[in-house]
N, C-alpha and C. Protein backbone atom coordinates (compact mmCIF):
# COMPACT_ATOMS: atom_id res chain seq x y z
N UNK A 1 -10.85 -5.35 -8.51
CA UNK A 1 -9.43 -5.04 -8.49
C UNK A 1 -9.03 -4.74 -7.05
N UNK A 2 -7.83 -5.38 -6.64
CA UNK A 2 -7.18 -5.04 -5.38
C UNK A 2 -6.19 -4.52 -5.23
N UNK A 3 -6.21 -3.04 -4.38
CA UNK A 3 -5.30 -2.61 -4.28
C UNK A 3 -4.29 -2.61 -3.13
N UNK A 4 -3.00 -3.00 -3.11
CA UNK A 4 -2.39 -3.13 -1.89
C UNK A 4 -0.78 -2.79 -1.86
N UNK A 5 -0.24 -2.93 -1.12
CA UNK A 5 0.79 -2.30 -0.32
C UNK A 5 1.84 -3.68 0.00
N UNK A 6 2.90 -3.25 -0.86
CA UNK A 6 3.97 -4.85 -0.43
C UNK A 6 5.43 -3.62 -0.43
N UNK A 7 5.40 -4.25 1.17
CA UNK A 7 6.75 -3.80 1.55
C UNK A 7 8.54 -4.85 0.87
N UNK A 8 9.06 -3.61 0.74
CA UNK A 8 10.54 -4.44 0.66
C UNK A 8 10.67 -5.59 1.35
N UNK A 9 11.59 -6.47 0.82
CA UNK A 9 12.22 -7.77 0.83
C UNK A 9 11.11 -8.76 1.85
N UNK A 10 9.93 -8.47 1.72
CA UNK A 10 8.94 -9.22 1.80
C UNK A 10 8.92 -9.72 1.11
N UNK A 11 8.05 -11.63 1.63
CA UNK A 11 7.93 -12.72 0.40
C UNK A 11 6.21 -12.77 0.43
N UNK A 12 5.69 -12.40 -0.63
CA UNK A 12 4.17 -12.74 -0.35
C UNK A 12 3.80 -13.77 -1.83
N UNK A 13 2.68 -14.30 -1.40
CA UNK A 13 2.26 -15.62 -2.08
C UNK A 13 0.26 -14.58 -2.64
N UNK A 14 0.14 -15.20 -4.26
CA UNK A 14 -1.07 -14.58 -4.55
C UNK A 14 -1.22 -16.12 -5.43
N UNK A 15 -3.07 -15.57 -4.85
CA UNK A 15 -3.83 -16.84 -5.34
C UNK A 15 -4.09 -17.07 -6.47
N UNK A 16 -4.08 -18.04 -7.47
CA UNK A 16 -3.87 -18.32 -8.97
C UNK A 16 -5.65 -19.17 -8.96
N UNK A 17 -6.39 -19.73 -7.98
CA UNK A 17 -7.38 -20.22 -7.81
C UNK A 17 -8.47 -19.83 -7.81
N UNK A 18 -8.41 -18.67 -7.00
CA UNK A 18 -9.44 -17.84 -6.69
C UNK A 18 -10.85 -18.31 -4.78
N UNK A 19 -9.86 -19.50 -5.05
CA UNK A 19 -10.79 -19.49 -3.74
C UNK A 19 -10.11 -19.54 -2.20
N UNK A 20 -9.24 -18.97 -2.27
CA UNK A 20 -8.67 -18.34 -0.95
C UNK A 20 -9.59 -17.30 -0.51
N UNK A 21 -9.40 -17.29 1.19
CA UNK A 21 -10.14 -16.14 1.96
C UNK A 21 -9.76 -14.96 2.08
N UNK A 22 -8.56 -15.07 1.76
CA UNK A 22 -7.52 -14.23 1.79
C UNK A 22 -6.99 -13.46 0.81
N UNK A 23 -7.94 -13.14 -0.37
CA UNK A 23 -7.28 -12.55 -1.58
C UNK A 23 -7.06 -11.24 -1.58
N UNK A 24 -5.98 -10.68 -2.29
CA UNK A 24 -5.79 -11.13 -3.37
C UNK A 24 -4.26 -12.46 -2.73
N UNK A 25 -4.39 -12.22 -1.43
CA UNK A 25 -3.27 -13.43 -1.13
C UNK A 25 -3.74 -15.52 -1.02
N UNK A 26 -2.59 -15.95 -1.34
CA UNK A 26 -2.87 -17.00 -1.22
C UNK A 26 -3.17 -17.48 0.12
N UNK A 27 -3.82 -18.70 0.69
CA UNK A 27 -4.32 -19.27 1.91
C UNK A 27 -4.23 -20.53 2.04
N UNK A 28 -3.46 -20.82 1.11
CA UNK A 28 -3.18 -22.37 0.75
C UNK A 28 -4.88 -23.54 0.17
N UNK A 29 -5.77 -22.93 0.22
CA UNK A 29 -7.10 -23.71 -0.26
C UNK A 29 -7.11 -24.67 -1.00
N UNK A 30 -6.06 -23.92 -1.86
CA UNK A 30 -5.96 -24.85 -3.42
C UNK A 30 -5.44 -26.03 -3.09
N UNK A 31 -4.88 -26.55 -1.98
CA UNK A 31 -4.58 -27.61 -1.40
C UNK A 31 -5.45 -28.85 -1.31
N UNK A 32 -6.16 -28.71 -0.24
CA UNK A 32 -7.77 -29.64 -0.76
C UNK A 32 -8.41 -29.74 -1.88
N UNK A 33 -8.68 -28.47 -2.43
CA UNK A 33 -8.94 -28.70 -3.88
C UNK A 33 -8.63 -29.05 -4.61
N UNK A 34 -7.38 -29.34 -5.23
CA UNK A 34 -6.60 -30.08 -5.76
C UNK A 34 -6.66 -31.57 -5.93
N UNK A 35 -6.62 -31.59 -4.50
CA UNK A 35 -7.03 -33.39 -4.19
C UNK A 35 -8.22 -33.67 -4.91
N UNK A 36 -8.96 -32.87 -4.69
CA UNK A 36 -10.55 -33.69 -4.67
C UNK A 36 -10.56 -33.13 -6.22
N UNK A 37 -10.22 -32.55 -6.78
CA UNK A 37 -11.05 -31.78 -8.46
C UNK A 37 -9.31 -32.52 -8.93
N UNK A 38 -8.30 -32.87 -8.89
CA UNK A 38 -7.31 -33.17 -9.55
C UNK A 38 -6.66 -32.40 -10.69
N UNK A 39 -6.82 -31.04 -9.66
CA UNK A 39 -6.26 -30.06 -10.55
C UNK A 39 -4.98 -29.56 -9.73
N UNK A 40 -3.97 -28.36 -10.58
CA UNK A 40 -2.78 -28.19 -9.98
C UNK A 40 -2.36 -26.45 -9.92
N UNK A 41 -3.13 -26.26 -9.05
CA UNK A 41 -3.39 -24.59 -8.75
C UNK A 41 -2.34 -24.58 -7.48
N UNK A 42 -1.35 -23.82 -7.84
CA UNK A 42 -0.24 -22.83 -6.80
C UNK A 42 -0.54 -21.43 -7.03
N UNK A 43 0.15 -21.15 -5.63
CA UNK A 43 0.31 -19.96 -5.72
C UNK A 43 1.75 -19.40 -6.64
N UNK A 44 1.36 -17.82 -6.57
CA UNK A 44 2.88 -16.93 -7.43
C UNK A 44 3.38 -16.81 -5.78
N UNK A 45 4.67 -16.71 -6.12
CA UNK A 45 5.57 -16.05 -4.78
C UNK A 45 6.28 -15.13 -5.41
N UNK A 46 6.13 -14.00 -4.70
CA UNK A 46 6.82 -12.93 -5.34
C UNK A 46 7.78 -12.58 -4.13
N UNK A 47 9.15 -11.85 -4.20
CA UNK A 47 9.62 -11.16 -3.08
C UNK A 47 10.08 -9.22 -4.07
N UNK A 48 9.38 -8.60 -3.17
CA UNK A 48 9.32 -7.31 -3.72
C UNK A 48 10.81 -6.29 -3.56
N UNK A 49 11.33 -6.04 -3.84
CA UNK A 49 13.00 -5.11 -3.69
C UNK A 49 12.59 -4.04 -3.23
N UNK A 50 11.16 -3.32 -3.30
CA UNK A 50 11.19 -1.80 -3.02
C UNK A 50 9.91 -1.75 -2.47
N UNK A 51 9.66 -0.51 -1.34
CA UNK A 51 7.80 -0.73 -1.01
C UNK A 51 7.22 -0.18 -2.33
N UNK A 52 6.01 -0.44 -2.89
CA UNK A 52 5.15 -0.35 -4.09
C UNK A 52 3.78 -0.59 -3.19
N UNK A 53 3.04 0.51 -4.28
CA UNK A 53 1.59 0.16 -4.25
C UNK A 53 1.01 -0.10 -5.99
N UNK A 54 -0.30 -1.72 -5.81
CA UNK A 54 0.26 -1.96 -6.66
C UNK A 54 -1.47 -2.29 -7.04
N UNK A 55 -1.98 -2.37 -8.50
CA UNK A 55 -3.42 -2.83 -8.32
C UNK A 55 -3.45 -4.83 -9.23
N UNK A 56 -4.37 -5.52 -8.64
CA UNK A 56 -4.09 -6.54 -9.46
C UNK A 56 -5.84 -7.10 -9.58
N UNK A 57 -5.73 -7.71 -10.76
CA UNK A 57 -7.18 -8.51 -10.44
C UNK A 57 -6.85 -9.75 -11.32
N UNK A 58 -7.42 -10.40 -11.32
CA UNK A 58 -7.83 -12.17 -11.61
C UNK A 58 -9.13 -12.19 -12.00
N UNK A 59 -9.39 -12.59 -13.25
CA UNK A 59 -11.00 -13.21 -13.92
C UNK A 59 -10.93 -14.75 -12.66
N UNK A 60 -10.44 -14.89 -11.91
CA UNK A 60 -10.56 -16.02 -11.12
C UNK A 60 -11.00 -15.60 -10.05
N UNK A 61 -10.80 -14.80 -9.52
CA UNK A 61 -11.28 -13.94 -8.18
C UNK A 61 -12.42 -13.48 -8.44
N UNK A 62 -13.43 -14.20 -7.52
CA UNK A 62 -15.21 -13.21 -7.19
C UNK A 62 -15.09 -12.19 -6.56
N UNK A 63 -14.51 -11.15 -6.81
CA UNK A 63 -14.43 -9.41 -5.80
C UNK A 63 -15.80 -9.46 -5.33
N UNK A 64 -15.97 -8.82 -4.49
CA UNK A 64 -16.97 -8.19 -3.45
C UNK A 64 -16.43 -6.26 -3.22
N UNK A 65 -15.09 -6.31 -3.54
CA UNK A 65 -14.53 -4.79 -3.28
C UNK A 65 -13.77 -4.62 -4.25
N UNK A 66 -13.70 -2.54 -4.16
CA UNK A 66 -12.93 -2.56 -5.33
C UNK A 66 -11.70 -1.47 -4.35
């Protein structure tokens, strides 16, 4: 589970793939992958109205941290 910090009227992008470097944000990966496995993994775009702290996890995401 990741816990993080999204400021107001920020636009942030989270990975639906799981193999971004960057999680729990997207990194665009799913891009190549896509091509080659012919699958159709985007990211969520969220834009947040208020700062929040917030926890999220994905059965798609291999954590290493909690």
């Amino acid at each position: 589970m990741y816990k993080i910090d999204l400021k107001k009227n920020s636009r942030y992008k989270i990975c639906t793939c799981g193999i971004s470097k960057a999680l729990p944000f997207c990194d665009n990966e799913h891009r190549d992958y896509n091509i080659k496995n012919n699958t159709k993994f985007k990211s969520v775009k969220i834009i947040i109205d208020c700062d929040v702290t917030i926890k999220m996890e994905s059965k798609k995401w291999n954590l290493n941290e909690e």
